[in-house]
N, C-alpha and C. Protein backbone atom coordinates (compact mmCIF):
# COMPACT_ATOMS: atom_id res chain seq x y z
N UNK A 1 -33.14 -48.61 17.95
CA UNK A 1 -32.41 -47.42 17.50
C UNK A 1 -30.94 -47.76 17.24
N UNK A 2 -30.29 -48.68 18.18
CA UNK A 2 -29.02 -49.36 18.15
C UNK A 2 -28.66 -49.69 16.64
N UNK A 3 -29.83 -50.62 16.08
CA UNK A 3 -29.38 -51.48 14.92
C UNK A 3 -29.20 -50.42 13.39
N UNK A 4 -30.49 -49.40 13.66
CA UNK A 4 -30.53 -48.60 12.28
C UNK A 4 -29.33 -47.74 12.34
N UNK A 5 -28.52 -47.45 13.59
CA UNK A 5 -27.42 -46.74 13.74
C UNK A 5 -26.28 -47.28 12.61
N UNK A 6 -26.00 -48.59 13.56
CA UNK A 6 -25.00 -49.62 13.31
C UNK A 6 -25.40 -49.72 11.78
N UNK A 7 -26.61 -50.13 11.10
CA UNK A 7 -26.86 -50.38 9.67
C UNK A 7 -26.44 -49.27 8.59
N UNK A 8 -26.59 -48.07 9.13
CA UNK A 8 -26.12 -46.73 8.72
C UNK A 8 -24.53 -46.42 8.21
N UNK A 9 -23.66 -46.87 9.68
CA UNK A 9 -22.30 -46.75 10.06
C UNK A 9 -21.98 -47.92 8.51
N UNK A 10 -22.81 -49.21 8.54
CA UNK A 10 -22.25 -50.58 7.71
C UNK A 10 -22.35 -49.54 6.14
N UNK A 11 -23.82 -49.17 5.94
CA UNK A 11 -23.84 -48.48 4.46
C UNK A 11 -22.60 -47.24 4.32
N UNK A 12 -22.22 -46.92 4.86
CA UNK A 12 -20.82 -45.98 4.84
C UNK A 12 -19.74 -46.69 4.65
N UNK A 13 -19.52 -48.25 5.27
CA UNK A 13 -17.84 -48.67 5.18
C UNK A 13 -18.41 -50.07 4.48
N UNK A 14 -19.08 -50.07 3.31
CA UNK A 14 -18.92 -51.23 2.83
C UNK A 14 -19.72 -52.50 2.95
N UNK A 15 -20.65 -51.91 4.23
CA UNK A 15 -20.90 -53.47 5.12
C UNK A 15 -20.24 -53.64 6.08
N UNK A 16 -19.24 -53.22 6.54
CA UNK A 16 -18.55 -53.25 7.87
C UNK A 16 -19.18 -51.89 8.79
N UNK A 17 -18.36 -52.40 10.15
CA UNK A 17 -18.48 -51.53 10.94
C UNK A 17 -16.68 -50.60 11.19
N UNK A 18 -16.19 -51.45 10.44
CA UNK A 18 -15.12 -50.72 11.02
C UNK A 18 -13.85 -50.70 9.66
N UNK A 19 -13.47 -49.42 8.93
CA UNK A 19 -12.41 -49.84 8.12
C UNK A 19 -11.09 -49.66 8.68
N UNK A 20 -10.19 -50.57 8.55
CA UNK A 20 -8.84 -49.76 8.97
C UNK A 20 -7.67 -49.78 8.34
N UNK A 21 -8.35 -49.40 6.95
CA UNK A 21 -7.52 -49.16 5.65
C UNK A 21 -6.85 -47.43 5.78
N UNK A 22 -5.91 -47.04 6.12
CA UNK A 22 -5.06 -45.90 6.18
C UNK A 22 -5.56 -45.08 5.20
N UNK A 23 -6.57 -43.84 5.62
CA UNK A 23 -7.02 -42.56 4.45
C UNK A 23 -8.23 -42.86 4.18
N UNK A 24 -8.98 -44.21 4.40
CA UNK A 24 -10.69 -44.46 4.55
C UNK A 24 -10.94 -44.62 6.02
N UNK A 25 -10.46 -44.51 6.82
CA UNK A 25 -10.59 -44.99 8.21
C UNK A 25 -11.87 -43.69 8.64
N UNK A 26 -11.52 -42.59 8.43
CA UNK A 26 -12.89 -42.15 9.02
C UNK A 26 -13.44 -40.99 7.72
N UNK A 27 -13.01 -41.86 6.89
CA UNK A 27 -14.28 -41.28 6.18
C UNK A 27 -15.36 -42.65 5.02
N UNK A 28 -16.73 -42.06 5.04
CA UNK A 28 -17.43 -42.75 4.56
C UNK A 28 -17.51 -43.05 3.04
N UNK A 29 -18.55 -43.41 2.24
CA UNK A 29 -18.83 -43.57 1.02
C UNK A 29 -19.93 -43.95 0.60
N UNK A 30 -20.58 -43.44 -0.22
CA UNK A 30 -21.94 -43.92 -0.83
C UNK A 30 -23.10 -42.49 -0.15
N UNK A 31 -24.27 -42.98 -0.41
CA UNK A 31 -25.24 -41.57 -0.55
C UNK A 31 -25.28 -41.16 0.97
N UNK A 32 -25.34 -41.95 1.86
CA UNK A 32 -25.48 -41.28 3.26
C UNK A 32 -24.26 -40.67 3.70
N UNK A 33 -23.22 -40.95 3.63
CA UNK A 33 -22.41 -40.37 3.51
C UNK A 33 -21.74 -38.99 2.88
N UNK A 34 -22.02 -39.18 1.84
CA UNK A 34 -22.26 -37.94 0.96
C UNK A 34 -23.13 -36.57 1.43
N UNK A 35 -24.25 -37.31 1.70
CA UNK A 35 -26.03 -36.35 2.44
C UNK A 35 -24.96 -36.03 3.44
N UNK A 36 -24.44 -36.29 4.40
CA UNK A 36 -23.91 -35.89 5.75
C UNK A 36 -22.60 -34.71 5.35
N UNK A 37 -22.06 -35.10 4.54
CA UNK A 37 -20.96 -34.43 3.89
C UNK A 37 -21.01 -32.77 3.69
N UNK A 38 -22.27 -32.98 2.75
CA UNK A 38 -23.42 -32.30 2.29
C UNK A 38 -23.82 -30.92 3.57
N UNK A 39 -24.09 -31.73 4.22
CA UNK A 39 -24.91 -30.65 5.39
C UNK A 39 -23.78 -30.40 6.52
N UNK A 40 -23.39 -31.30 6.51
CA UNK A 40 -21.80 -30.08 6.93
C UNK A 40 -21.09 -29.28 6.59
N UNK A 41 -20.72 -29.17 5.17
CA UNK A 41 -20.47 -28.42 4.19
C UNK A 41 -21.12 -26.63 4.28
N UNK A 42 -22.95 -27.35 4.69
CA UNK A 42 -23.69 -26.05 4.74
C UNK A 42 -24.14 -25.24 5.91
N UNK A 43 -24.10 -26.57 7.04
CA UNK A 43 -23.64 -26.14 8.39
C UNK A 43 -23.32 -24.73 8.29
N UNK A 44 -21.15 -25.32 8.01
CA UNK A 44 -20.11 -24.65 8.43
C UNK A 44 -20.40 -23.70 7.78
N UNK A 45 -20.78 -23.58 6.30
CA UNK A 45 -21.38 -22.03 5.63
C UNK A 45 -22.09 -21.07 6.45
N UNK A 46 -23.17 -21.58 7.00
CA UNK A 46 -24.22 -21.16 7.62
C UNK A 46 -23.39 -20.24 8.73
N UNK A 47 -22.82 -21.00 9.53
CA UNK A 47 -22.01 -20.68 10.55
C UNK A 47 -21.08 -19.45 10.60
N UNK A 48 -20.15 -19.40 9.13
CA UNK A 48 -19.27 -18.59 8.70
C UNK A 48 -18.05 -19.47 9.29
N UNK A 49 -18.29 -20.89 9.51
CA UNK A 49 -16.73 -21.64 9.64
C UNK A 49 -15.97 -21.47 8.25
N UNK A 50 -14.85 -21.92 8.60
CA UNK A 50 -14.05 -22.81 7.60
C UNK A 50 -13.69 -21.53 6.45
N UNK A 51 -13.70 -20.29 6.58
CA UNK A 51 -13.45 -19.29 5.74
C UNK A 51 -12.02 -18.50 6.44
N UNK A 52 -11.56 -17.71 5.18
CA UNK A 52 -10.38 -16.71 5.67
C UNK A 52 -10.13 -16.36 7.43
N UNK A 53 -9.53 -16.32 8.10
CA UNK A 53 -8.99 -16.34 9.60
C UNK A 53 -8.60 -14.97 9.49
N UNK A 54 -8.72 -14.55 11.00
CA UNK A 54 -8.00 -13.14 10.67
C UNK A 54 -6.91 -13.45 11.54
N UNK A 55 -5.33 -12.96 11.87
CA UNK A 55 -4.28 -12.82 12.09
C UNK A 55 -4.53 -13.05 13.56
N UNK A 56 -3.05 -13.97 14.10
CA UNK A 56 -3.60 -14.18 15.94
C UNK A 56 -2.96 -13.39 16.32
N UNK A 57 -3.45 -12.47 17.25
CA UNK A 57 -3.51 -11.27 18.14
C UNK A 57 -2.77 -11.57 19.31
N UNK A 58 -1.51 -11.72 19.44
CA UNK A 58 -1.24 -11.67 20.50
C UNK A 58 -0.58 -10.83 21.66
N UNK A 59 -1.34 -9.52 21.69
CA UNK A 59 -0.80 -8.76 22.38
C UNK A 59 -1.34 -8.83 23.57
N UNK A 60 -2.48 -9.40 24.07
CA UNK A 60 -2.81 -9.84 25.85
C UNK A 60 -2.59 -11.08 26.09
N UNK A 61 -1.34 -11.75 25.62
CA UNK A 61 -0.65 -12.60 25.78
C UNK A 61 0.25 -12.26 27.04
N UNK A 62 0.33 -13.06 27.85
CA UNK A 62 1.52 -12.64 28.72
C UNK A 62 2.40 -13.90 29.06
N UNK A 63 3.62 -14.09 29.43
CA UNK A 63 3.81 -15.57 29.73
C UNK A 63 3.45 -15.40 31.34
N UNK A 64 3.53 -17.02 31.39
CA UNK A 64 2.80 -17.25 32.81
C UNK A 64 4.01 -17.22 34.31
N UNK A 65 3.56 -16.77 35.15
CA UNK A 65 4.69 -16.45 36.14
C UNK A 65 4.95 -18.31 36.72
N UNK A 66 6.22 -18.63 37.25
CA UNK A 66 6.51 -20.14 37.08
C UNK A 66 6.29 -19.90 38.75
N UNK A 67 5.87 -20.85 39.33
CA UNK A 67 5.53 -21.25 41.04
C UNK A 67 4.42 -22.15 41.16
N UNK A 68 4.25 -22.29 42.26
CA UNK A 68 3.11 -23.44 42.91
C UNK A 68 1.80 -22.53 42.79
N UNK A 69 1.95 -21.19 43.05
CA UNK A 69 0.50 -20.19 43.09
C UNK A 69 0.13 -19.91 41.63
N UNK A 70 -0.13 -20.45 40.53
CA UNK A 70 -0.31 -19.90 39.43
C UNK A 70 -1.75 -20.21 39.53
N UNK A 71 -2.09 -21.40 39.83
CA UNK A 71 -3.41 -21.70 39.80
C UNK A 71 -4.77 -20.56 40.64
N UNK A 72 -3.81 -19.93 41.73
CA UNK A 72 -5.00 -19.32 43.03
C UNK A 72 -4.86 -17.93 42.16
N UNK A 73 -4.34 -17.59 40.74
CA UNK A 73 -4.80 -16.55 40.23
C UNK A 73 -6.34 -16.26 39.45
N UNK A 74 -6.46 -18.02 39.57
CA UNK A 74 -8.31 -18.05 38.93
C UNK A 74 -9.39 -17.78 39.95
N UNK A 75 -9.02 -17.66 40.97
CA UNK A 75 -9.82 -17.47 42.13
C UNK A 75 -9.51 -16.18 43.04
């Protein structure tokens, strides 16, 4: 299972296992790469990721009181 991994990772960078060319470093190239691209793409659809955000709410925001007891408020 090790090797078809590793053979996978090589068809993404060229034949290597490792690029560390600045802006290809973690991303791939060629069809498996792409396929993976692909279904993350439809994942995150699926999901409703990666779309419009709504505004951060911070009105039960409070700042935190400064002392040694901040922690025994989780308990």
């Amino acid at each position: 299972r090790k090797d078809y991994v590793l053979n996978l990772v090589r068809d993404t960078r060229a034949g290597r296992l490792y690029d560390a060319s600045f802006g290809r470093r973690q991303r791939g190239t060629g069809v498996y790469a792409d396929l993976l691209a692909r279904r993350f793409e439809l994942a995150c659809r699926r999901l409703g990721l990666g779309g419009p955000q709504e505004p951060l709410d911070i009105a039960a925001f409070r700042v935190p009181r400064s002392g040694r007891d901040e922690q025994l408020d989780l308990f």
